[in-house]
Protein backbone atom coordinates (compact mmCIF):
# COMPACT_ATOMS: atom_id res chain seq x y z
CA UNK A 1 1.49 -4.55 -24.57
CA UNK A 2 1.90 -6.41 -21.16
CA UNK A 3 3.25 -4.02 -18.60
CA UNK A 4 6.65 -4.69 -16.92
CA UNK A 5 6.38 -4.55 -13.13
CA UNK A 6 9.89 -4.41 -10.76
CA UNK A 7 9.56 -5.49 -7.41
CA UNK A 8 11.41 -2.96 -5.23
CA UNK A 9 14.05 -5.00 -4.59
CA UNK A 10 15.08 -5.12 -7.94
CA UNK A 11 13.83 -1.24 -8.12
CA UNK A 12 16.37 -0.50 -5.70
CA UNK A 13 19.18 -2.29 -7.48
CA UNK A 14 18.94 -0.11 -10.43
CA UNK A 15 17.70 3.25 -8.91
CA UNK A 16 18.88 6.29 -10.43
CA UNK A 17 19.93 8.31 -6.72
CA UNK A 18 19.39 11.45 -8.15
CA UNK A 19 17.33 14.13 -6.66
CA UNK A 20 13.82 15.26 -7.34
CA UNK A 21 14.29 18.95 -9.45
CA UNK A 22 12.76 21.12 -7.31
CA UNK A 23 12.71 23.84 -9.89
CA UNK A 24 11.07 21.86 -12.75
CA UNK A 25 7.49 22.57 -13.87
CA UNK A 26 4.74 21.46 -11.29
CA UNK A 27 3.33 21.76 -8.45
CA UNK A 28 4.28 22.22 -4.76
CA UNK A 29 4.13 19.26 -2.25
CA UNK A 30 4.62 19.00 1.30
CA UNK A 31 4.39 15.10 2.81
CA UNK A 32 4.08 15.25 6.75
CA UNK A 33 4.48 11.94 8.12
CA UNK A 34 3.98 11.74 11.75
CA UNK A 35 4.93 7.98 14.03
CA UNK A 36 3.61 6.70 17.47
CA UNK A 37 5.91 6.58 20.29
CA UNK A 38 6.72 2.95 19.65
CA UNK A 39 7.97 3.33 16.29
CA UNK A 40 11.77 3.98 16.34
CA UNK A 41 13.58 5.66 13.51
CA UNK A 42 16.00 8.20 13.06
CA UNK A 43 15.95 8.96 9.55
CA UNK A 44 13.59 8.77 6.25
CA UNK A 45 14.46 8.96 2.62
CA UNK A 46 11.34 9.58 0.37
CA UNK A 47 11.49 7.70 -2.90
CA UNK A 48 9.24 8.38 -5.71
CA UNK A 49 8.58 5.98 -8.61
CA UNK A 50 9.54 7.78 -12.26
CA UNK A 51 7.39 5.87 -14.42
CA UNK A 52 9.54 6.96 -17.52
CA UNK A 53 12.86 5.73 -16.52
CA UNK A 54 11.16 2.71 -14.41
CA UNK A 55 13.39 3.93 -11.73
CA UNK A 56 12.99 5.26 -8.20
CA UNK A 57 14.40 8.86 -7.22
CA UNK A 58 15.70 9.63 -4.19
CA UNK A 59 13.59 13.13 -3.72
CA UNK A 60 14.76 13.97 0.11
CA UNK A 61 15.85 12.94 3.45
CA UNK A 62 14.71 14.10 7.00
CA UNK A 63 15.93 13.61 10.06
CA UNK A 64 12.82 12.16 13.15
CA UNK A 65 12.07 15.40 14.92
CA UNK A 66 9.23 14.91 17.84
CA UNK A 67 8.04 11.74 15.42
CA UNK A 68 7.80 13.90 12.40
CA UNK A 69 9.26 13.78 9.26
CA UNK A 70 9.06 16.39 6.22
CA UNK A 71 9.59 15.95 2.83
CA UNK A 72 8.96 18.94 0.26
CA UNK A 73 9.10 19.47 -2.93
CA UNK A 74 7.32 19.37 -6.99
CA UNK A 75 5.71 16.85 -8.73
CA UNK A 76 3.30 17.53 -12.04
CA UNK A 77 1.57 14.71 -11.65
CA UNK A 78 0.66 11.59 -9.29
CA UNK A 79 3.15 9.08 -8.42
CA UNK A 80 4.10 6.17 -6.83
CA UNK A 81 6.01 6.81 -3.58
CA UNK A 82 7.50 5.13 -0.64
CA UNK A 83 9.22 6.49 2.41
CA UNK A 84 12.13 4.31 3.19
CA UNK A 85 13.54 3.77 7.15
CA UNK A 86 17.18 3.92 8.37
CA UNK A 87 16.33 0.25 9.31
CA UNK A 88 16.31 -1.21 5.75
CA UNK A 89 14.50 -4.24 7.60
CA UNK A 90 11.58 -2.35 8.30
CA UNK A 91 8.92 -2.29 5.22
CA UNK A 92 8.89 0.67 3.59
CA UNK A 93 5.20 2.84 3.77
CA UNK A 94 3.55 3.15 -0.07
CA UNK A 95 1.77 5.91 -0.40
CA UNK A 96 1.09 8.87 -3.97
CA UNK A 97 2.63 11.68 -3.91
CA UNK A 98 0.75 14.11 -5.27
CA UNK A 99 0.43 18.22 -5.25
CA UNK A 100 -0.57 19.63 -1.89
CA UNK A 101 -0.46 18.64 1.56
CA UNK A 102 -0.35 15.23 2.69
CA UNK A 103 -0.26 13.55 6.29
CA UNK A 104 0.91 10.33 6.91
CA UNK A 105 0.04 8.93 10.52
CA UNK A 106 1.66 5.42 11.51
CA UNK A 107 0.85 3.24 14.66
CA UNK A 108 1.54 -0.08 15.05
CA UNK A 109 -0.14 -2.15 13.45
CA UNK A 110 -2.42 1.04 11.29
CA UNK A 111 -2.22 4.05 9.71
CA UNK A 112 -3.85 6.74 8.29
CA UNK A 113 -3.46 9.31 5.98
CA UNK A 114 -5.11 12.72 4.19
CA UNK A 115 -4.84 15.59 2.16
CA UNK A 116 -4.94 13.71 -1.29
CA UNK A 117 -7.31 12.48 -3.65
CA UNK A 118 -5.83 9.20 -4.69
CA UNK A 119 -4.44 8.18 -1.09
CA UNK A 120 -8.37 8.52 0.39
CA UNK A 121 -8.77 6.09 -2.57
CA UNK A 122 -6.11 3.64 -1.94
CA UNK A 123 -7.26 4.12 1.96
CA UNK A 124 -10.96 2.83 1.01
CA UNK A 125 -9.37 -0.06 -0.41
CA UNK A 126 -7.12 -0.92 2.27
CA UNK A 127 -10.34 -0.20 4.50
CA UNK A 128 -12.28 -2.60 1.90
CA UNK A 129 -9.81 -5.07 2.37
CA UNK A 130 -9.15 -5.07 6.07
CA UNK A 131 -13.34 -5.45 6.41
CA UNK A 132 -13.31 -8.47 4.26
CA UNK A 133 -10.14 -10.16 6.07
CA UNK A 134 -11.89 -9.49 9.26
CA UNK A 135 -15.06 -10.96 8.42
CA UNK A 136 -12.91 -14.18 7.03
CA UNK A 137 -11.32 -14.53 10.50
CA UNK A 138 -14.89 -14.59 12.49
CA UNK A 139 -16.08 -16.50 9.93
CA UNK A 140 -13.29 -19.09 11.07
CA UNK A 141 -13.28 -18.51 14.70
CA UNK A 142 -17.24 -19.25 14.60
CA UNK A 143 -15.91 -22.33 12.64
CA UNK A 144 -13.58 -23.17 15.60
CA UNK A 145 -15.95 -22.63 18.34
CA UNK A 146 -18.58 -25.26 16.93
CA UNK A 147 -15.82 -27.53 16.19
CA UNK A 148 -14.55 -27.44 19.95
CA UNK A 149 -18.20 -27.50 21.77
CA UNK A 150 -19.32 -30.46 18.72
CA UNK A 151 -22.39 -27.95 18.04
CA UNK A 152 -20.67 -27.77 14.21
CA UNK A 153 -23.18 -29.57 11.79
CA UNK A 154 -22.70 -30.55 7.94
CA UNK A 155 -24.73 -27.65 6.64
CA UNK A 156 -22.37 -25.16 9.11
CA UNK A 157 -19.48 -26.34 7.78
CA UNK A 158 -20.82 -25.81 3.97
CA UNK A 159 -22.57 -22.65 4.98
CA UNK A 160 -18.99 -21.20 6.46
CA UNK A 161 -17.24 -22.67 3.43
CA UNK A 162 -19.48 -21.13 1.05
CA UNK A 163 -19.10 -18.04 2.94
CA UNK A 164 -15.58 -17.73 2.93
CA UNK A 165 -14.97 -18.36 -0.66
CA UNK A 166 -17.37 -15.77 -1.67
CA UNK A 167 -15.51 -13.25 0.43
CA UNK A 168 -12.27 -14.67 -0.80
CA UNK A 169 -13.17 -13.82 -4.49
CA UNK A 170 -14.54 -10.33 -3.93
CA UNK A 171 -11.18 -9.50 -1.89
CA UNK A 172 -9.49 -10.82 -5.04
CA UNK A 173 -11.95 -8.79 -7.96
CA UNK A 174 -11.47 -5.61 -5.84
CA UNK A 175 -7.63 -6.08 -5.93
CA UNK A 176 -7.57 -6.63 -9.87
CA UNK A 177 -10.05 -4.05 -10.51
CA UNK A 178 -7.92 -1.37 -8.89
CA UNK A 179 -4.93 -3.09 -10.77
CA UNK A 180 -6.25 -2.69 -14.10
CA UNK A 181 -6.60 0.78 -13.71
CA UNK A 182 -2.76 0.93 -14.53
CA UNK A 183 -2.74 4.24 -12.05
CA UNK A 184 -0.29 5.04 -9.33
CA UNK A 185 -2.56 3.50 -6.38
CA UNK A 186 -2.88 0.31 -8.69
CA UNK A 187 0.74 -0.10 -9.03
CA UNK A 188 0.88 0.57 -5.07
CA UNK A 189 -1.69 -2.10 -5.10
CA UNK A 190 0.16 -4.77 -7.33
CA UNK A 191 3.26 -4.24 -5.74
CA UNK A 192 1.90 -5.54 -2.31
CA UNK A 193 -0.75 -7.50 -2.91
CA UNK A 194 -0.27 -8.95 -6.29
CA UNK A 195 1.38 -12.12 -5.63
CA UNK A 196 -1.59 -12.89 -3.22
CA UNK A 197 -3.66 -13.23 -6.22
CA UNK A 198 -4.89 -17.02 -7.26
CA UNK A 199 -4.32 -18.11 -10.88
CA UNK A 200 -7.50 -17.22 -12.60
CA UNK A 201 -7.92 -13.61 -10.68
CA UNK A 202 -3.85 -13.37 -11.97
CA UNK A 203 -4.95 -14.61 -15.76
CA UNK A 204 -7.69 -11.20 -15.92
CA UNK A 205 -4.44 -8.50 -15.06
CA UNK A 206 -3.62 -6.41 -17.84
């Protein structure tokens, strides 16, 4: 049965803004999210993703204290989450929430985060990812250098072509492949990097 994905604008049009039950059977979390000086917000609201109701919770609020923010709580099992700014422009920051400690670190332009199984695992992706994207760009600034000093031959241009394609499609198998998994970190995945997808990687999706 193909899977139904909201985007989380229409998530948020038809979230249930009920709290997480604290007192329901699971296990203890406590998310930790700490900014950079040049990231200004007062307040976060922690959303998590009930895959049930295909609605997000509100699960708790927390007001920026020395660049920290707390969230606490239960969950029994892992689950898509995203902590929301007081400036709804802002993107929110995907992450799972899962049992235990987690800490979230965010500086402009990266982030970090630990204390979880499945967020080291959606970290090596993003770390996958950012390698390959970087290696595209010098591949393209080598391209632009030869251009501008007329050193570029035929068999550069191929060779960079050729290059960039092949990094191209193993930036787009890695994204499907965690995808498919139909897990929390694929629907993190999905979510923001879906619609990047080209038609035939898009065709193999379950």
């Amino acid at each position: 049965m193909k899977k139904m994905i909201l985007s989380l604008g229409a998530l948020l049009a038809i979230m249930g803004m009920t709290g997480c039950d604290k007192h329901s059977r699971g296990l203890d979390y406590r998310v930790v999210c700490t900014l950079d000086n040049t990231q200004r917000h007062d307040s976060a609201t922690l959303l998590v993703l009930e895959n049930a109701y295909g609605q997000l919770r509100v699960c708790g609020s927390d007001r920026n204290t020395g660049g920290t923010f707390t969230f606490t709580g239960q969950t029994d099992q892992p689950k898509v989450a995203l902590i929301r700014w007081d400036n709804d422009t802002v993107e929110p920051f995907y992450f799972v929430l899962e049992s235990g400690d987690t800490h979230i670190t965010i500086k402009r332009g990266s982030w970090t985060i630990t204390g979880s199984a499945e967020n080291s695992r959606y970290l090596h992706y993003i770390n996958q990812r950012n390698g390959i994207m970087n290696a595209r760009s010098a591949t393209w600034q080598e391209y632009l250098n030869m251009a501008a000093d007329s050193s570029l031959k035929h068999d550069d241009e191929q060779r960079m072509v050729r290059q960039d394609s092949l990094l191209n499609d193993s930036l787009q198998r890695i994204t499907v492949e965690h995808i498919n998994r139909g897990d929390a970190v694929g629907h993190i995945i999905r979510e923001r990097f879906g619609k990047q997808l080209d038609q035939d990687h898009m065709r193999t999706l379950k």
